[in-house]
Protein backbone atom coordinates (compact mmCIF):
# COMPACT_ATOMS: atom_id res chain seq x y z
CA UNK A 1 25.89 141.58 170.85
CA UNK A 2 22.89 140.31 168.73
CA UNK A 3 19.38 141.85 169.27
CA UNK A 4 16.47 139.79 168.50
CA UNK A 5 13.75 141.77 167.48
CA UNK A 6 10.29 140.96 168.48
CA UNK A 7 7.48 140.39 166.14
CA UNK A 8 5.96 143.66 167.02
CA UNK A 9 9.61 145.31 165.96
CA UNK A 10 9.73 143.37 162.90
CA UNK A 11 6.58 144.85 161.60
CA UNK A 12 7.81 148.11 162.08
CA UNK A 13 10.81 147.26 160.12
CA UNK A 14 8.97 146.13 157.76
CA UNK A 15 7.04 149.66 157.42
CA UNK A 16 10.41 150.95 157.19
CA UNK A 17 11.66 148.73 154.55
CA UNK A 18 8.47 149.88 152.78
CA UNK A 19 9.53 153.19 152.47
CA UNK A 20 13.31 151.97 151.88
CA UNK A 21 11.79 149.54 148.43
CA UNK A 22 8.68 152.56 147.15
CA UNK A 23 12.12 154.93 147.17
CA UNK A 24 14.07 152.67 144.92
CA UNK A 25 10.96 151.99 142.61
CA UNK A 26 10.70 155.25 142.66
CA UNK A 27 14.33 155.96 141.62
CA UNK A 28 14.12 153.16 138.90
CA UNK A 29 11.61 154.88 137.14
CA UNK A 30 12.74 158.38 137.44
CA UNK A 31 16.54 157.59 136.63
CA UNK A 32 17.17 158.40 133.21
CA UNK A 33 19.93 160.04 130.71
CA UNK A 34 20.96 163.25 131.50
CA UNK A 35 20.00 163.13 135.17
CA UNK A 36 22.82 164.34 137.83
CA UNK A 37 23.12 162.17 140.55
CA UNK A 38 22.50 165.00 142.78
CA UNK A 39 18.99 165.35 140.88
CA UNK A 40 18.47 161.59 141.97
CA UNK A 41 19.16 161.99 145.30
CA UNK A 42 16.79 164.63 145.73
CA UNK A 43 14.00 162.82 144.74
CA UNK A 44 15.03 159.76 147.02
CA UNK A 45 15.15 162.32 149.92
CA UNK A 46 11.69 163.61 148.95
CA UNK A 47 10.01 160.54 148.50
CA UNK A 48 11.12 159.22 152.03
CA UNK A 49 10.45 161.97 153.92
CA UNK A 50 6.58 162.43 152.41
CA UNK A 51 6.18 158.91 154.70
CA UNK A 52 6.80 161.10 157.60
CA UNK A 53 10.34 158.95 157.83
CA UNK A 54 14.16 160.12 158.27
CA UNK A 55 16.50 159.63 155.20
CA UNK A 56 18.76 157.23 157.24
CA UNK A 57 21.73 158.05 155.21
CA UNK A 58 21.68 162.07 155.83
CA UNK A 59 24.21 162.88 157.90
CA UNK A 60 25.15 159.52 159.17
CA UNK A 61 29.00 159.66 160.22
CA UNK A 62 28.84 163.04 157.88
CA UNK A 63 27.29 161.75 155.06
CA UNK A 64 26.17 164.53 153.20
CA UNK A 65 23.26 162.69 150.88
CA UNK A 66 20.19 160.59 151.50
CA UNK A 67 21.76 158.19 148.90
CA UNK A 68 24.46 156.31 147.89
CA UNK A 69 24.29 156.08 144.38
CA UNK A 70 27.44 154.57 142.59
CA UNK A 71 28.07 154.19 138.75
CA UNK A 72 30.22 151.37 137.05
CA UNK A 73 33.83 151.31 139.09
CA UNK A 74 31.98 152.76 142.20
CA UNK A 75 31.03 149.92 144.35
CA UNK A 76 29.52 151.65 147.14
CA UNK A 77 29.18 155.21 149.12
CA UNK A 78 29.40 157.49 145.94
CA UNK A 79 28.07 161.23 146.93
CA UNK A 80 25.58 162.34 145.02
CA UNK A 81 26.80 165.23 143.01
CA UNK A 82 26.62 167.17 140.00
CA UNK A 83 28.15 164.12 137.63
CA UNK A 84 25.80 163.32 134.73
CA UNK A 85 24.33 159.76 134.09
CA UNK A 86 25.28 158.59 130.69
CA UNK A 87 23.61 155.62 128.07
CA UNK A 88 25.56 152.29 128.96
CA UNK A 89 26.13 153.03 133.07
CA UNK A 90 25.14 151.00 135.78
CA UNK A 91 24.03 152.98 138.26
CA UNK A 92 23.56 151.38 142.06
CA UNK A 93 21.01 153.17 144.23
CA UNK A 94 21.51 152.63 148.01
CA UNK A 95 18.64 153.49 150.19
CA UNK A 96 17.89 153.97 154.54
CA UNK A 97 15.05 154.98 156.45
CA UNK A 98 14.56 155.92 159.96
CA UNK A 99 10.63 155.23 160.92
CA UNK A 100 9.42 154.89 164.36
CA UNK A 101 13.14 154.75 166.04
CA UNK A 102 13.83 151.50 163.37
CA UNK A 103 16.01 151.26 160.27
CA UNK A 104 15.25 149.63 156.57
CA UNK A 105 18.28 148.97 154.21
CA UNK A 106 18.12 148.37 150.53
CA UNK A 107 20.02 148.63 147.54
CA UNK A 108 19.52 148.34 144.05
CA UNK A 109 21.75 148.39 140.41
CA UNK A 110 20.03 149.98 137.44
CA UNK A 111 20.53 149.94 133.95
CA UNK A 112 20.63 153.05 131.74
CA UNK A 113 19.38 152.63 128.36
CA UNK A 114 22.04 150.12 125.96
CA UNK A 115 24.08 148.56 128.81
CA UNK A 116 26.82 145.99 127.79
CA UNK A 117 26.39 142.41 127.84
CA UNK A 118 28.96 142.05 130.39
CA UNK A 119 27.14 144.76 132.59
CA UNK A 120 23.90 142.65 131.70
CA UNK A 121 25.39 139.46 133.55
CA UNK A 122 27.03 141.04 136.24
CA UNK A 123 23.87 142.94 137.15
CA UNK A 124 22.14 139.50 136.58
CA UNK A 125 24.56 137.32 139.12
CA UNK A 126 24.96 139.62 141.83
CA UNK A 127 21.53 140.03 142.08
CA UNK A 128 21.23 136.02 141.87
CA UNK A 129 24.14 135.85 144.58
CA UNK A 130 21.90 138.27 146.74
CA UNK A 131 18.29 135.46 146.50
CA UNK A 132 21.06 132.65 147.01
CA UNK A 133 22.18 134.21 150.29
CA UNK A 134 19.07 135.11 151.20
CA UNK A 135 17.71 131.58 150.92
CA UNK A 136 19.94 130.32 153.69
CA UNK A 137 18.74 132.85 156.37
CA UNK A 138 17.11 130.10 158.23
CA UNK A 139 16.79 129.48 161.57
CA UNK A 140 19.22 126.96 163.23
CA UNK A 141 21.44 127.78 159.85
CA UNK A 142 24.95 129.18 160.40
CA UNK A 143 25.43 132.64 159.42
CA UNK A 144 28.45 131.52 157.03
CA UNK A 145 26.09 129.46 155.13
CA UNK A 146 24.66 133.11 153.45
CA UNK A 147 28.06 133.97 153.09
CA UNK A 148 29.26 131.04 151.22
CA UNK A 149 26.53 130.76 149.10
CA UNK A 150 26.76 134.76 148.22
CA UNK A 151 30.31 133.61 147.35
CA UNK A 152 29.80 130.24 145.23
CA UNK A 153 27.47 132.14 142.81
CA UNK A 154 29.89 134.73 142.09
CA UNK A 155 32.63 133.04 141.88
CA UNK A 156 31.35 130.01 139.68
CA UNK A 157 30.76 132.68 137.14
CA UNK A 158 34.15 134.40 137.34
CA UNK A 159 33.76 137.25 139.91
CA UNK A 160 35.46 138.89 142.11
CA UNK A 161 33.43 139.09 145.08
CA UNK A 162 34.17 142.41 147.93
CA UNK A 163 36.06 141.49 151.18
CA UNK A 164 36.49 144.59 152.43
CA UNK A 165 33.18 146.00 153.44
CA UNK A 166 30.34 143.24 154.52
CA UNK A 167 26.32 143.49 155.20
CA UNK A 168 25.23 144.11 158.97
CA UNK A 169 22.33 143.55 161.61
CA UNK A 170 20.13 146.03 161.73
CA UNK A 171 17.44 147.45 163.81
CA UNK A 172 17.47 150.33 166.20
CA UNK A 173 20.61 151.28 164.89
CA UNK A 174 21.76 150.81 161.24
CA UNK A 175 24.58 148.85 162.11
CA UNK A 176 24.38 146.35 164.45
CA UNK A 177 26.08 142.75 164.99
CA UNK A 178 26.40 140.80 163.67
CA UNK A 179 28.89 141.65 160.18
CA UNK A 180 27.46 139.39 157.34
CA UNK A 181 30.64 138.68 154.62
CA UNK A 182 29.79 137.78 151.06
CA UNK A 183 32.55 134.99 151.15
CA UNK A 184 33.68 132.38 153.57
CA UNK A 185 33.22 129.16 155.06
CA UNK A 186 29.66 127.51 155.99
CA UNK A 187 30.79 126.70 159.52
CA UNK A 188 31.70 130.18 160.38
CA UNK A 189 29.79 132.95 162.34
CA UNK A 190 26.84 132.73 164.93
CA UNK A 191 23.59 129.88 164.85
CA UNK A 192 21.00 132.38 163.17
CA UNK A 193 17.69 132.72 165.49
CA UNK A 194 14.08 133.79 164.56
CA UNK A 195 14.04 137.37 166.03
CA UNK A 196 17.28 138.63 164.00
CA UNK A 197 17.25 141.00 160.89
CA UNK A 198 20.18 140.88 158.83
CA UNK A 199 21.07 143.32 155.61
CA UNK A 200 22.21 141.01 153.58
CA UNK A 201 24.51 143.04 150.58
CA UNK A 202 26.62 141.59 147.94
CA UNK A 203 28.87 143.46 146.82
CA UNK A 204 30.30 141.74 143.40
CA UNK A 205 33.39 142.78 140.73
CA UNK A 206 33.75 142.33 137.45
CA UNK A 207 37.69 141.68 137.79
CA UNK A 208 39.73 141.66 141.29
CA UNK A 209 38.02 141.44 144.60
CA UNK A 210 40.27 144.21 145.83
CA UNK A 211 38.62 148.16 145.88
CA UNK A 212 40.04 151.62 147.20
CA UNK A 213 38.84 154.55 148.56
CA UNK A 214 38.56 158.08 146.65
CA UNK A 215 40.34 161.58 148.62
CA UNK A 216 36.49 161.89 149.16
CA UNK A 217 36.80 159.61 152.13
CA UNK A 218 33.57 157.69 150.95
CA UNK A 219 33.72 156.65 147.40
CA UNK A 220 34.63 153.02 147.03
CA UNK A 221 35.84 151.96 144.13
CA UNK A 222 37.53 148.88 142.12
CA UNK A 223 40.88 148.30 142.15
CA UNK A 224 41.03 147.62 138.20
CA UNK A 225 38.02 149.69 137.40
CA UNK A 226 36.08 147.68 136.25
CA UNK A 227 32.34 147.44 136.83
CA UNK A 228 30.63 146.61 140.00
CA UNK A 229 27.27 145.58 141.09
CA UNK A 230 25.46 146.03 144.57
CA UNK A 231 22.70 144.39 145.46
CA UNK A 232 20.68 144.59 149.28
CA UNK A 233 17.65 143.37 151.50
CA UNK A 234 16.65 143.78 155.27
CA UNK A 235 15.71 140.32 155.96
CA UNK A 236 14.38 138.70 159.16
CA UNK A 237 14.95 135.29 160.64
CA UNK A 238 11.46 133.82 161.26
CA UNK A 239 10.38 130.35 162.00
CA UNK A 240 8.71 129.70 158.90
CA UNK A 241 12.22 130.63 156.72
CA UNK A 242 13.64 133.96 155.30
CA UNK A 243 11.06 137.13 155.36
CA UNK A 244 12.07 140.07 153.20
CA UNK A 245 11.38 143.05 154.86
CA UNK A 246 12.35 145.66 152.34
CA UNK A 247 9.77 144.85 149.25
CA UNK A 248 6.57 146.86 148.11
């Protein structure tokens, strides 16, 4: 089931989402060589919580960390630990908060020092594939309409773009209906309505589409290994277009 979110609730997501986007400008400036992802995560944890809000990650299904942050092959859920983060990674940083009984939702990929140029573009279209998703959360659109246009930008340039794990509605609870693919047909999936918040997430491969999961139980990962990119925003459905909710 759906939950539209008044405007009243929207503004508190949008306090959340706050939090969610001063944690990963945070973590973009801090992030450097040398750095355990562990270290990172600590810092994530400490800057959410000093805006008297819940690290939305902590715990959640036994997630040990406040974030996920992934590097190259990882495509999502890697536990921050005591790996080191070396010149040339890219290095995603996935972000929740919990304020006032609401959730924000972001992600970001960030380049450490000399990155290669086929990190550069991949980095570069996922994050293009994320604004080009974004742009069709319209009221009266169908919610396929983000999903193919997540998947025509990746896949015009030669991507493999992540089937098996989708964005989400969000709102009281981190996961809520309705599941937003990155790939599919226009004329699929509900009418979007002002009132719904959607995290919309591409998740985009260098080579195949296909990914696995560690003996951690959370660590996705390519197939091939090679590199992947992640890319996320809370958005709302209003009547006057898309409205980010997780920006500074």
């Amino acid at each position: 089931m759906i939950k539209l979110k008044t405007k009243e609730e929207i503004e508190i997501m949008r306090s959340a989402g706050r939090i969610v986007a001063e944690a990963l400008a945070m973590a973009g400036k801090e992030i450097k060589v040398g750095m355990t992802t562990a270290e990172l995560d600590t810092l994530v944890e400490e800057c959410i919580r000093s805006k008297d809000s819940i690290p939305a990650f902590k715990g959640y299904h036994g997630f040990p960390a406040s974030a996920c942050i992934s590097i190259n092959e990882e495509v999502v859920h890697g536990i921050p630990c005591d790996r080191i983060i070396k010149d040339g990674d890219i290095v995603s940083v996935d972000v929740g908060s919990i304020l006032n009984d609401f959730y924000g939702d972001a992600a970001k990929t960030f380049a450490i020092g000399e990155i290669s140029e086929e990190k550069q573009q991949l980095m570069k279209i996922t994050e293009k594939s994320l604004l080009a998703g974004i742009d069709k959360a319209r009221n009266g659109n169908k919610l396929g309409q983000i999903s193919a246009a997540v998947q025509k930008v990746a896949e015009a340039n030669g991507y493999g773009v992540v089937r098996q794990l989708v964005g989400h509605g969000i709102g009281r609870d981190m996961h809520e209906d309705p599941q937003v693919p990155n790939y599919g047909s226009e004329n699929e999936g509900p009418t979007l309505k002002t009132g719904m918040v959607i995290a919309i997430e591409p998740m985009i491969n260098c080579g195949t589409y296909q990914v696995k999961t560690l003996p951690d139980g959370w660590t996705i990962v390519t197939a091939d290994g090679l590199p992947s990119a992640h890319f996320e925003h809370t958005v709302a459905i209003t009547d006057n277009g898309p409205d980010i909710l997780t920006v500074l």
